[in-house]
N, C-alpha and C. Protein backbone atom coordinates (compact mmCIF):
# COMPACT_ATOMS: atom_id res chain seq x y z
N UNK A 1 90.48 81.28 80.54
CA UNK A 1 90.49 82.18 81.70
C UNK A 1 90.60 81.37 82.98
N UNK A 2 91.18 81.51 84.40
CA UNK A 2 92.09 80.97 85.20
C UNK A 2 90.06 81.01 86.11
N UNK A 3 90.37 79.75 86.44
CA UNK A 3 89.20 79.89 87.12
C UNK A 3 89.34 78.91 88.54
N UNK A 4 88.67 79.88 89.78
CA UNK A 4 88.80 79.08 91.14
C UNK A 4 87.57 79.54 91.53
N UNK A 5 88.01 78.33 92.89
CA UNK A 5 86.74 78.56 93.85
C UNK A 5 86.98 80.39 94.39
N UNK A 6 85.43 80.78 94.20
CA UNK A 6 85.42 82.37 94.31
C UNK A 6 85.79 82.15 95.69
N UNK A 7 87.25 83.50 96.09
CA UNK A 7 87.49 83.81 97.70
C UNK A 7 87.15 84.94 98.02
N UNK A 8 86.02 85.87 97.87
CA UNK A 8 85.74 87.21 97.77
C UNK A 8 86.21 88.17 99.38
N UNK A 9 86.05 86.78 99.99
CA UNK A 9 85.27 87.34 101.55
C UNK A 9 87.34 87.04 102.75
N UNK A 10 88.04 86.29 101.90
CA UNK A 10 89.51 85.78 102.24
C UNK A 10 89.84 87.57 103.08
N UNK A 11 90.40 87.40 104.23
CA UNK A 11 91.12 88.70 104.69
C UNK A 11 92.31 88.84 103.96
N UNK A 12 92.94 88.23 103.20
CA UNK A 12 94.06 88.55 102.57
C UNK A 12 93.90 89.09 101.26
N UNK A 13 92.64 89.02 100.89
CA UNK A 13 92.37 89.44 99.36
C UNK A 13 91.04 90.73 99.28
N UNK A 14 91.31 90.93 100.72
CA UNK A 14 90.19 92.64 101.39
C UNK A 14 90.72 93.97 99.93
N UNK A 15 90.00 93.97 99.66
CA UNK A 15 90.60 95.24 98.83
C UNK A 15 90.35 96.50 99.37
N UNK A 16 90.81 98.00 100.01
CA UNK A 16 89.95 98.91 100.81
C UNK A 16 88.92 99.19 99.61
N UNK A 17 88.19 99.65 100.91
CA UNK A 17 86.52 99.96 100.63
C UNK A 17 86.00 101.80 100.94
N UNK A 18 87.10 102.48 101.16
CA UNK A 18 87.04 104.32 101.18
C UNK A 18 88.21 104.84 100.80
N UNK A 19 88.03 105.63 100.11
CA UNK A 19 88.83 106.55 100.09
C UNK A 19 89.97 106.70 100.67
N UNK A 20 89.73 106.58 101.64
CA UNK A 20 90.47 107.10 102.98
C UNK A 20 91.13 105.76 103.28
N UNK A 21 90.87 103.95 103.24
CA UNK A 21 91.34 102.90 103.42
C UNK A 21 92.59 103.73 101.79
N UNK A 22 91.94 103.61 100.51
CA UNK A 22 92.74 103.65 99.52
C UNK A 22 94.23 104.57 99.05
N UNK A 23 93.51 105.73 100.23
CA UNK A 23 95.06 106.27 100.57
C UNK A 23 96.00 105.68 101.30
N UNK A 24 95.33 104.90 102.02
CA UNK A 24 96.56 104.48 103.31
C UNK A 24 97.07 103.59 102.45
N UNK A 25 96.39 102.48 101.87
CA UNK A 25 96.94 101.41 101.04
C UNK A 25 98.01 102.15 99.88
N UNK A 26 97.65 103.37 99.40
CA UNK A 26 98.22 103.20 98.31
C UNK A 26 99.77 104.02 99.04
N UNK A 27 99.77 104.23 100.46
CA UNK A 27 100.79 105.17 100.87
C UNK A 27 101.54 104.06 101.44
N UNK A 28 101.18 102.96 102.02
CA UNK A 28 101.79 101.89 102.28
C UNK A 28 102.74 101.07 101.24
N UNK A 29 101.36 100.89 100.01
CA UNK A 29 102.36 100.09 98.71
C UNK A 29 103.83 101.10 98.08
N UNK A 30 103.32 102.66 98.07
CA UNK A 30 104.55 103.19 97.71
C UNK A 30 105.53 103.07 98.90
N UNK A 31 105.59 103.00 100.01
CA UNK A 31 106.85 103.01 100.44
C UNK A 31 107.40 101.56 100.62
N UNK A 32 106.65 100.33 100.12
CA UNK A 32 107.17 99.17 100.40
C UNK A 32 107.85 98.99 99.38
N UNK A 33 107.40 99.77 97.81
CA UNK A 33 107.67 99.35 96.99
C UNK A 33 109.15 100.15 96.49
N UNK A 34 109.21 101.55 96.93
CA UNK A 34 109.80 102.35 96.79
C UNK A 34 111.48 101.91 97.64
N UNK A 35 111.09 101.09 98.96
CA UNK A 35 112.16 100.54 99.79
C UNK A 35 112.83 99.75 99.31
N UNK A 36 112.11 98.67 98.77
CA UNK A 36 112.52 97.15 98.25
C UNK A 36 113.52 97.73 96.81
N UNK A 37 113.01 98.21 95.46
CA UNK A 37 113.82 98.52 94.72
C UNK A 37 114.83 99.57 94.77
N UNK A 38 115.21 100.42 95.99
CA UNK A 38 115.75 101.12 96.11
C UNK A 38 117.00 100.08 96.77
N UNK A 39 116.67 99.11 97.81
CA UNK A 39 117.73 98.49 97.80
C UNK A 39 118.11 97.87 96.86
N UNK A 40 117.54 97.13 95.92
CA UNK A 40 117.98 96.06 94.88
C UNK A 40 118.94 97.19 93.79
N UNK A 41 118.43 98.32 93.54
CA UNK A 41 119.24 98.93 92.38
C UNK A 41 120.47 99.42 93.38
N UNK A 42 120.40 99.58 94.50
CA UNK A 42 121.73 99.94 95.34
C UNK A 42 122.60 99.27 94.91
N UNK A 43 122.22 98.30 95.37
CA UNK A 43 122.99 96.93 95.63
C UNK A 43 123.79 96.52 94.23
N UNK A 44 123.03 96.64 92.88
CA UNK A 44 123.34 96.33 92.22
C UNK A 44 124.44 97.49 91.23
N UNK A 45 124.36 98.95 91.90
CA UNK A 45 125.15 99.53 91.33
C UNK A 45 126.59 99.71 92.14
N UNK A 46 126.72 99.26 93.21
CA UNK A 46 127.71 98.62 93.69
C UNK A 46 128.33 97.18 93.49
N UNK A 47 127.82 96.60 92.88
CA UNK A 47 128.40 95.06 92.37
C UNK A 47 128.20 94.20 93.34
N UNK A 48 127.36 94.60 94.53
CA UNK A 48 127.16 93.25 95.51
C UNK A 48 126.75 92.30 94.86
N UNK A 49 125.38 92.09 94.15
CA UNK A 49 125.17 91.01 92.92
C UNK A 49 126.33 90.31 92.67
N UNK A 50 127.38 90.65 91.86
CA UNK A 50 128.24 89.81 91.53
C UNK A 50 129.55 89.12 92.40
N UNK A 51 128.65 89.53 93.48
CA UNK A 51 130.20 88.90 94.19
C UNK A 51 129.56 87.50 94.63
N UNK A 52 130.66 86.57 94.91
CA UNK A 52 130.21 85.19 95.91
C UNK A 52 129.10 85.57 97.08
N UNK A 53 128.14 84.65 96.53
CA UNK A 53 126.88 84.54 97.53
C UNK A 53 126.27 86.17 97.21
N UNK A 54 125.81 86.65 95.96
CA UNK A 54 125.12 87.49 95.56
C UNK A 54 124.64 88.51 96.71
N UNK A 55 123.35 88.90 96.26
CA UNK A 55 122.67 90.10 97.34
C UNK A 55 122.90 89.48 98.86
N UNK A 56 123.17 87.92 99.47
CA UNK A 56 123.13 87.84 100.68
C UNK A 56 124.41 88.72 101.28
N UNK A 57 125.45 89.21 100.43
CA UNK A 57 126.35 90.09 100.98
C UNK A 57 126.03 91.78 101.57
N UNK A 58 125.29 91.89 100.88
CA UNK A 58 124.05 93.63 101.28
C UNK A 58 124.24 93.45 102.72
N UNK A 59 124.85 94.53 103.33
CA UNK A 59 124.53 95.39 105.02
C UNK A 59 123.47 96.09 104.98
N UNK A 60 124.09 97.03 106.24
CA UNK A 60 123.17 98.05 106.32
C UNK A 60 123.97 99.41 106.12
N UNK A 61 125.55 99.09 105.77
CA UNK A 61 125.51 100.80 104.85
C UNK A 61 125.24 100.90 103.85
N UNK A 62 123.88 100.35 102.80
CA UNK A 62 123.19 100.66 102.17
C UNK A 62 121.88 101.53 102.76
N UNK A 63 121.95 101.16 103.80
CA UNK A 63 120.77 102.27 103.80
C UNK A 63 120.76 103.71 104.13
N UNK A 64 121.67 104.03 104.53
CA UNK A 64 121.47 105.69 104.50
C UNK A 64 121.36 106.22 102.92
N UNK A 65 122.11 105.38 102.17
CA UNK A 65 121.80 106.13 100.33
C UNK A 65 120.38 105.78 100.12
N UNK A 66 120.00 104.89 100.83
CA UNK A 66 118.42 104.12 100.45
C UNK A 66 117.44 104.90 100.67
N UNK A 67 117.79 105.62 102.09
CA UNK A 67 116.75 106.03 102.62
C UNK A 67 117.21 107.67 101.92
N UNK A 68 117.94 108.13 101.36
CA UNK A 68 118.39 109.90 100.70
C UNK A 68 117.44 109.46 99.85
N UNK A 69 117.43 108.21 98.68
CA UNK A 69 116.79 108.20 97.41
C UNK A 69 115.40 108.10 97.58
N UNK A 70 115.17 107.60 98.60
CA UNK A 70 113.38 107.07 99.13
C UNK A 70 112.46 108.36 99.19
N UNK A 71 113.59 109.99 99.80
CA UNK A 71 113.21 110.85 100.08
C UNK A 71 112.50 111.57 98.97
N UNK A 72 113.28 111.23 97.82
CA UNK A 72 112.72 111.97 96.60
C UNK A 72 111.76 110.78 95.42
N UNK A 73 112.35 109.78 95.51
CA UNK A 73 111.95 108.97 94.82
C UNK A 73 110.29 108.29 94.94
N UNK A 74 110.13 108.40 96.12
CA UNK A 74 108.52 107.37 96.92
C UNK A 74 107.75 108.79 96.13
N UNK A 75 107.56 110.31 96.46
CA UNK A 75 106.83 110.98 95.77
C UNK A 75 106.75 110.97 94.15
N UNK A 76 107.65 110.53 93.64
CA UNK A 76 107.09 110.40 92.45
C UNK A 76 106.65 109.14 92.03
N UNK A 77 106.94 107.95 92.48
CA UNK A 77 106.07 106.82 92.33
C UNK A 77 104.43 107.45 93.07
N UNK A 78 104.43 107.64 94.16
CA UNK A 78 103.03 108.12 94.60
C UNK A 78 102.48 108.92 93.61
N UNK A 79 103.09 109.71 92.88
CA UNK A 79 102.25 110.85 91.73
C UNK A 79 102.25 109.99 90.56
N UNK A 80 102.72 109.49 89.88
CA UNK A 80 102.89 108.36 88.78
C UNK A 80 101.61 107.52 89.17
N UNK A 81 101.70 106.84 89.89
CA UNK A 81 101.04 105.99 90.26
C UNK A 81 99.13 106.50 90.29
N UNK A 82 99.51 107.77 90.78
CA UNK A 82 97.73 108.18 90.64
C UNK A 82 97.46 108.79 89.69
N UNK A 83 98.54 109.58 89.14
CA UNK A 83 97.85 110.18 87.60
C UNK A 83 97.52 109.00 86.47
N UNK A 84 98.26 107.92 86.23
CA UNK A 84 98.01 107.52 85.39
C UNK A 84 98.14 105.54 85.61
N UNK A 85 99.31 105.39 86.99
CA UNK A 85 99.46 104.18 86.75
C UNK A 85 98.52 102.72 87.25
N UNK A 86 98.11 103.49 88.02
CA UNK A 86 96.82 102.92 88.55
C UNK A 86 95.71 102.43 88.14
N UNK A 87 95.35 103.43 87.70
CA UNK A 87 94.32 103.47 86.42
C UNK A 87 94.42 102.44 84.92
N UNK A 88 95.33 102.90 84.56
CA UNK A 88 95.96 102.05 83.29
C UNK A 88 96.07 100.40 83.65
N UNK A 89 97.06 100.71 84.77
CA UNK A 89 97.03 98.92 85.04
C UNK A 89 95.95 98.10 85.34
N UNK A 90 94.87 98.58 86.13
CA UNK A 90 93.40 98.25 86.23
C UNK A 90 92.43 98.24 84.83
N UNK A 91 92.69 99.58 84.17
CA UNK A 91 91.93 98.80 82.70
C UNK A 91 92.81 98.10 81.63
N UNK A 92 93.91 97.76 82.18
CA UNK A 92 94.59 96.60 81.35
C UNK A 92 94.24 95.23 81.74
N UNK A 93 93.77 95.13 83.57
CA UNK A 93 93.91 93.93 84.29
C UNK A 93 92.03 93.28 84.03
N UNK A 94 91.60 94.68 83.45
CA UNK A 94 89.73 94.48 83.15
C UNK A 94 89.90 93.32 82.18
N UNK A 95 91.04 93.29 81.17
CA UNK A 95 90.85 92.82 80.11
C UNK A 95 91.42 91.61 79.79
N UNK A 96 91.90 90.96 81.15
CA UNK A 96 92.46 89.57 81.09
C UNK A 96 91.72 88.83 82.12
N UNK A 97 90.70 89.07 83.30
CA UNK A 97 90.15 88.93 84.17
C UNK A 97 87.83 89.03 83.88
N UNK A 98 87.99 87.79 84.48
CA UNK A 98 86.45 87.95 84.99
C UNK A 98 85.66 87.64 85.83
N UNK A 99 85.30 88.88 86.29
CA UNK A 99 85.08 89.16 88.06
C UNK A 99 83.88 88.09 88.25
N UNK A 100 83.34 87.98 87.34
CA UNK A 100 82.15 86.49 87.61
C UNK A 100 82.83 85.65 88.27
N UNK A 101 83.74 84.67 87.45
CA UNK A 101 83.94 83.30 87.55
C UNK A 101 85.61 83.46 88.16
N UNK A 102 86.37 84.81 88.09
CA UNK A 102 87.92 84.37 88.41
C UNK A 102 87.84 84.87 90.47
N UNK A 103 88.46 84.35 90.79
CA UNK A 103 88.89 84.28 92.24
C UNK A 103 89.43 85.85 92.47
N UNK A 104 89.35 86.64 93.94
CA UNK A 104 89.85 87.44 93.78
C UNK A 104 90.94 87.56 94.12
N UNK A 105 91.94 86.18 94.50
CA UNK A 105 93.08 86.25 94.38
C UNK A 105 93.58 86.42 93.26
N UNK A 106 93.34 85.54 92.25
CA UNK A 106 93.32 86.02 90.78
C UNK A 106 93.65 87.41 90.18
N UNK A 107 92.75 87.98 90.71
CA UNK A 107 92.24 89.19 89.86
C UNK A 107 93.11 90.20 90.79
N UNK A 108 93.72 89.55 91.85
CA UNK A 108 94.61 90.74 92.40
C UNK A 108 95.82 90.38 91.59
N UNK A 109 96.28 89.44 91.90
CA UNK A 109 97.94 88.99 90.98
C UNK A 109 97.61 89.84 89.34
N UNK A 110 96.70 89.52 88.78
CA UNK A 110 96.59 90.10 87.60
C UNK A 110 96.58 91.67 87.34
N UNK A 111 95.93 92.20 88.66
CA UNK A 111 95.91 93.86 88.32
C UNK A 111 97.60 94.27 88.76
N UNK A 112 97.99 93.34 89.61
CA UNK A 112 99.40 93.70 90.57
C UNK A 112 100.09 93.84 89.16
N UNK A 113 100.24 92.89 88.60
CA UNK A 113 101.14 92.45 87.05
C UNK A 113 101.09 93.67 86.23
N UNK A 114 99.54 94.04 85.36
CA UNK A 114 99.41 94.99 85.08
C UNK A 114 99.74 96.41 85.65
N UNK A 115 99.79 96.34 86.76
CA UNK A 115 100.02 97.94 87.44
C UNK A 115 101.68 97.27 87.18
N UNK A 116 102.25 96.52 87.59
CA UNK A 116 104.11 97.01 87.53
C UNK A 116 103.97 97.20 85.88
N UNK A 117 103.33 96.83 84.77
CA UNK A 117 103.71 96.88 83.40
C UNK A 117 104.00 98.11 83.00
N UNK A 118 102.75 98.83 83.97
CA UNK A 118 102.46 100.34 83.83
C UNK A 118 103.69 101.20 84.74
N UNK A 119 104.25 100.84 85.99
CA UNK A 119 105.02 101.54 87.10
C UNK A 119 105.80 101.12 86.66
N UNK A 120 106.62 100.20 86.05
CA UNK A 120 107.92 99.56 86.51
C UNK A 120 108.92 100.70 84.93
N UNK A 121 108.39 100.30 83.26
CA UNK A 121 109.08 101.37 82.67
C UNK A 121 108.99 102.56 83.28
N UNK A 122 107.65 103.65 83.76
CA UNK A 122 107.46 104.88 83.91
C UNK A 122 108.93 105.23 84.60
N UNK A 123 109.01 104.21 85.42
CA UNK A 123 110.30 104.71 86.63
C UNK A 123 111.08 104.45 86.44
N UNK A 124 111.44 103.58 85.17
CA UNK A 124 112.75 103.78 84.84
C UNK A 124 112.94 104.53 84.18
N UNK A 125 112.41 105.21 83.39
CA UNK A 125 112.33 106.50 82.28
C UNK A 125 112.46 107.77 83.39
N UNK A 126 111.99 107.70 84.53
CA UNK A 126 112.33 108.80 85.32
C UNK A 126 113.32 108.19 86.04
N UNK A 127 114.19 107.89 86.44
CA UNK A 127 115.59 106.98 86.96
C UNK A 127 116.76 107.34 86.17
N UNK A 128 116.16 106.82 84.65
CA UNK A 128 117.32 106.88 83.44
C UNK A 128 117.39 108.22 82.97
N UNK A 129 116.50 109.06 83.23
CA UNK A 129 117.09 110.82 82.83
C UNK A 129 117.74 111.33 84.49
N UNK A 130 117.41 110.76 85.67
CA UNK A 130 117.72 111.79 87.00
C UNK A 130 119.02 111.18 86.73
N UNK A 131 119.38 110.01 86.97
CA UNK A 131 120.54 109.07 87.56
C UNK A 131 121.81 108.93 86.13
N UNK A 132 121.13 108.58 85.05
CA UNK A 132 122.00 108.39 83.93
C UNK A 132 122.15 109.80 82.89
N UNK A 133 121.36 110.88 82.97
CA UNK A 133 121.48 111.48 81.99
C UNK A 133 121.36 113.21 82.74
N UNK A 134 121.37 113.10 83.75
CA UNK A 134 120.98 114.25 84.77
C UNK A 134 122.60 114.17 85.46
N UNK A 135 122.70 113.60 86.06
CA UNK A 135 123.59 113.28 87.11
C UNK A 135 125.00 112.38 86.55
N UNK A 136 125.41 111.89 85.54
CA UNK A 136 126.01 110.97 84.97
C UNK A 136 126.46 111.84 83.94
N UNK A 137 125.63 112.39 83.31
CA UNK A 137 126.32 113.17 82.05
C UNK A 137 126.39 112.66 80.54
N UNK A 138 125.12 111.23 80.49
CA UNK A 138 125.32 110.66 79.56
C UNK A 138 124.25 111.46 78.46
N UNK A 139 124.40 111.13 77.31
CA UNK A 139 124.00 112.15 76.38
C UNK A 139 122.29 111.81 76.00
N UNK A 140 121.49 112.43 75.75
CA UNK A 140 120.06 112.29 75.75
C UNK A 140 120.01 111.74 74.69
N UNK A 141 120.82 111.25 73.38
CA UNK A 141 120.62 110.16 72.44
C UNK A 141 120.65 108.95 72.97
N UNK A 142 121.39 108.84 74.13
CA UNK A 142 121.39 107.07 74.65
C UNK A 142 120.07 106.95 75.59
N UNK A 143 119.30 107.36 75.79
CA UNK A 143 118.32 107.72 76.97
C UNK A 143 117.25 106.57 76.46
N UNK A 144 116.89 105.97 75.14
CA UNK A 144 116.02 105.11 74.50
C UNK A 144 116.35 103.85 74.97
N UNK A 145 118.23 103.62 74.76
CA UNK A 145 119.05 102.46 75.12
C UNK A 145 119.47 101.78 76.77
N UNK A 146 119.12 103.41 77.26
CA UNK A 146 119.47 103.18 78.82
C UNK A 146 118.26 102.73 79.35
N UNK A 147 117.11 103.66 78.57
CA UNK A 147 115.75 103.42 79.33
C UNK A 147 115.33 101.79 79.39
N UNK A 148 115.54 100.93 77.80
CA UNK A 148 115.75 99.93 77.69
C UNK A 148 116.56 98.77 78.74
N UNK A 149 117.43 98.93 78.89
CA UNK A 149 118.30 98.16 79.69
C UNK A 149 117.74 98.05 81.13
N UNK A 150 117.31 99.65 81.55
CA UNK A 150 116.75 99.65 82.81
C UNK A 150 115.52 99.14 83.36
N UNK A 151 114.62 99.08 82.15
CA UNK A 151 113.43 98.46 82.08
C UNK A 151 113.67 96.82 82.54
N UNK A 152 114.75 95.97 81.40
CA UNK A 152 115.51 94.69 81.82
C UNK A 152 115.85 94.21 82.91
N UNK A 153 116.38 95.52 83.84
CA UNK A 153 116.84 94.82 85.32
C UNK A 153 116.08 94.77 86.07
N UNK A 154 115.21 95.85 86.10
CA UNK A 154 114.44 96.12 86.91
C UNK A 154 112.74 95.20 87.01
N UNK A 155 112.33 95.02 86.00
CA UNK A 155 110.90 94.41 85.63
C UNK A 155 110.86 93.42 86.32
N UNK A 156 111.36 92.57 86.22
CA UNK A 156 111.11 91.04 87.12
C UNK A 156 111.44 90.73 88.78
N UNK A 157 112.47 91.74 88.97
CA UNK A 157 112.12 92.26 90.80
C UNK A 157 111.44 92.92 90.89
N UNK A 158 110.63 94.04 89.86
CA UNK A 158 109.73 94.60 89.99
C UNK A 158 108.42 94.23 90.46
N UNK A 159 108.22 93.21 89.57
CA UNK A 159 107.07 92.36 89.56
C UNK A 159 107.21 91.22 90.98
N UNK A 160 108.00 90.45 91.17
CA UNK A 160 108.30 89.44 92.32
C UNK A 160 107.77 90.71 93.33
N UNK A 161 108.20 91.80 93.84
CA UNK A 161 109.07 92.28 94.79
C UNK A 161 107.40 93.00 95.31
N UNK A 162 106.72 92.92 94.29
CA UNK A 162 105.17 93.36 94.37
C UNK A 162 104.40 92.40 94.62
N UNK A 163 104.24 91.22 93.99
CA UNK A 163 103.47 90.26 94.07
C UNK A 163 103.65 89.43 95.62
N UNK A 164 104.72 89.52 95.90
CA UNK A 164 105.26 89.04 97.11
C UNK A 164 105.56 89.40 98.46
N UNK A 165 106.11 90.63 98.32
CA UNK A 165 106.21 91.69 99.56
C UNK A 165 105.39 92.80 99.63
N UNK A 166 105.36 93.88 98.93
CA UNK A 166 104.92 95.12 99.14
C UNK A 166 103.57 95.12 99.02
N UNK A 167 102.48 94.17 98.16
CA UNK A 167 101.33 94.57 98.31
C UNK A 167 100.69 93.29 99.45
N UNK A 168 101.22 92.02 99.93
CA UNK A 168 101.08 91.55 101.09
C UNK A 168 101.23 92.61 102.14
N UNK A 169 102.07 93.02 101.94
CA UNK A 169 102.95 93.86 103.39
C UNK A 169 102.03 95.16 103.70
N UNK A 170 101.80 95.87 102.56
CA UNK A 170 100.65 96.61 102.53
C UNK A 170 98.81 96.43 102.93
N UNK A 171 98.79 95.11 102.41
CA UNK A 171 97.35 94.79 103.00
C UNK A 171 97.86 94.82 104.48
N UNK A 172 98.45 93.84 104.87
CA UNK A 172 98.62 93.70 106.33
C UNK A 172 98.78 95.04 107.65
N UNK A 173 99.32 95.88 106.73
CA UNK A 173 99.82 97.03 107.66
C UNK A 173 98.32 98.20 107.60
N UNK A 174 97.77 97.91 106.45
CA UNK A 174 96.13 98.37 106.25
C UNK A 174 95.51 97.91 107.11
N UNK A 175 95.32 96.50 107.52
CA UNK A 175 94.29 95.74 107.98
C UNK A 175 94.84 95.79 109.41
N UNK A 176 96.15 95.79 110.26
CA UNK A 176 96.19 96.54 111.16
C UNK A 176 95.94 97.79 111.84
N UNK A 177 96.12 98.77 110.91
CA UNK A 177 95.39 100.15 111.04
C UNK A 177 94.10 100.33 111.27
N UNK A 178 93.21 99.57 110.17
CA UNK A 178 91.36 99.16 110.25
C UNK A 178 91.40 98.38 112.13
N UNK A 179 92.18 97.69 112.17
CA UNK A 179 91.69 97.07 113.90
C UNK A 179 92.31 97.90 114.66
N UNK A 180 93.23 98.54 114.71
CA UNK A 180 93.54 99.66 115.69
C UNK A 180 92.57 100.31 115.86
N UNK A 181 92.10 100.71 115.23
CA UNK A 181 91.10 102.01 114.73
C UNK A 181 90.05 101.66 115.28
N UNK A 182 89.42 100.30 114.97
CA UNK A 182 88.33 99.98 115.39
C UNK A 182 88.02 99.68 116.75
N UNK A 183 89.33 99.38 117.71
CA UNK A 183 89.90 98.94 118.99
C UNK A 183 89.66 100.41 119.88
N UNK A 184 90.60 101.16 119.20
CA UNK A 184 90.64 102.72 119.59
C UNK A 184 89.37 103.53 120.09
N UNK A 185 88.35 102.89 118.80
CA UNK A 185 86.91 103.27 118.79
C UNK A 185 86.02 103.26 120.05
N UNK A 186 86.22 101.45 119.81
CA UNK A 186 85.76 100.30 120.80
C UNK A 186 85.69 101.13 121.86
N UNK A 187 87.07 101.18 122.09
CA UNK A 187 87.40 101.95 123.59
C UNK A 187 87.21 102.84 124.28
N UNK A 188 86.74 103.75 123.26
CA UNK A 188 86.20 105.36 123.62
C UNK A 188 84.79 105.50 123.35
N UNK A 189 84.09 104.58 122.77
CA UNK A 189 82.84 104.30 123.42
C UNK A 189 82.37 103.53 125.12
N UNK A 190 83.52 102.46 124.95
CA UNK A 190 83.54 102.33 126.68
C UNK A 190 83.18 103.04 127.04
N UNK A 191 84.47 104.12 127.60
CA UNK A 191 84.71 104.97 128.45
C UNK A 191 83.63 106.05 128.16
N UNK A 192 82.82 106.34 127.04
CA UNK A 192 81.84 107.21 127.46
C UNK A 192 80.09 106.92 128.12
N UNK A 193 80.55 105.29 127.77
CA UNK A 193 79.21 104.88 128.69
C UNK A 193 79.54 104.65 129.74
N UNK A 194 80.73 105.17 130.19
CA UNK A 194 81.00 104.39 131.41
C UNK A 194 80.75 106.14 132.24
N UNK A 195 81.46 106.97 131.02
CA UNK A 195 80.88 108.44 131.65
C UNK A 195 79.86 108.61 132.02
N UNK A 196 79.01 108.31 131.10
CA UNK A 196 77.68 108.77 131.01
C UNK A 196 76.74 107.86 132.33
N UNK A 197 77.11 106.88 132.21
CA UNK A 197 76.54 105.95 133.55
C UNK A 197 76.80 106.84 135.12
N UNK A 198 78.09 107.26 134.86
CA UNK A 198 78.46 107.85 136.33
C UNK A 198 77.89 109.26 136.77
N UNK A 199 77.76 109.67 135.27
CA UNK A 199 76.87 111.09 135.57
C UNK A 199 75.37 110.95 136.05
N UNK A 200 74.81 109.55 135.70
CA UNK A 200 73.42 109.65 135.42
C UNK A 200 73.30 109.09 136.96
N UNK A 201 74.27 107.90 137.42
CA UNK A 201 74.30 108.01 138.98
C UNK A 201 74.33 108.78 139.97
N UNK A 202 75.27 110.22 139.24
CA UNK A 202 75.46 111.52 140.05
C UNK A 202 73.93 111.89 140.27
């Protein structure tokens, strides 16, 4: 078992602590996550991939299709994700991890891993019936073979594209919100002692 100096207290490894932090986080990770592979499968069903100098060829008229698919697509990762994927990937990540002795950087990379094991097929199984068997016309016997393949492309930007961007990007845009908030607060307590002082002068 992977063992470090415990970082419990690291701002980068804050896990939210309400409800209300855990929505924002988890509304943040779906749209970072929902953005990032929405360009990569763009990209790749246009053949930018294979041309000289790979994805660095990607513009930005990818994104108006990016942002049509984001529209429908981010809600069902958000519902996936709380009925079942969340959950699952956390008591998968219980079982390779120990919160005694492992770091909680650790134990985040490990639940991150586990949660794409859990998100990354679900969504291609919902991808490979909208996109290949909905919309394409391909026959619901190949749907095992497609789901397969899609699982292949997708899993390992899946996983990078999480471990690296979207749930960084997500703490950060959390932990800005928590100091806004707290700033916002700050501030409107000022201003009411500053009320309350002027009344009590009145």
């Amino acid at each position: 078992m992977h063992n470090m100096t415990n970082d419990n207290h690291h701002p980068q490894m804050t896990q939210p602590q309400t409800k209300a932090q855990g929505f924002a986080y988890g509304l943040f990770m779906t749209v970072f996550m929902t953005t990032g592979m929405e360009l990569y499968n763009n990209a790749v069903k246009l053949g930018i991939n294979l041309q000289p100098g790979g994805f660095s060829n990607m513009t930005y008229a990818l994104v108006p299709e990016v942002l049509r698919e984001i529209v429908f697509m981010a809600p069902v990762v958000w519902v996936i994700s709380n009925l079942y994927g969340n959950r699952l990937g956390a008591r998968l990540a219980s079982r390779l991890i120990d919160s005694e002795r492992d770091s909680s950087f650790w134990r985040s990379c490990v639940v991150i891993a586990c949660t794409t094991l859990v998100m990354c097929p679900s969504m291609s199984l919902f991808a490979s019936v909208l996109f290949n068997v909905v919309l394409a016309g391909r026959s619901l016997v190949e749907l095992p073979i497609i789901w397969l393949g899609t699982v292949f492309k997708n899993f390992q930007v899946a996983l990078l594209w999480n471990l690296f961007a979207a749930s960084p990007l997500s703490r950060i845009s959390l932990r800005a919100v928590l100091a806004l908030r707290k700033k916002t607060s700050r501030t409107w307590e000022q201003l009411s002692a500053r009320g309350g002082a002027a009344r009590s002068g009145a």
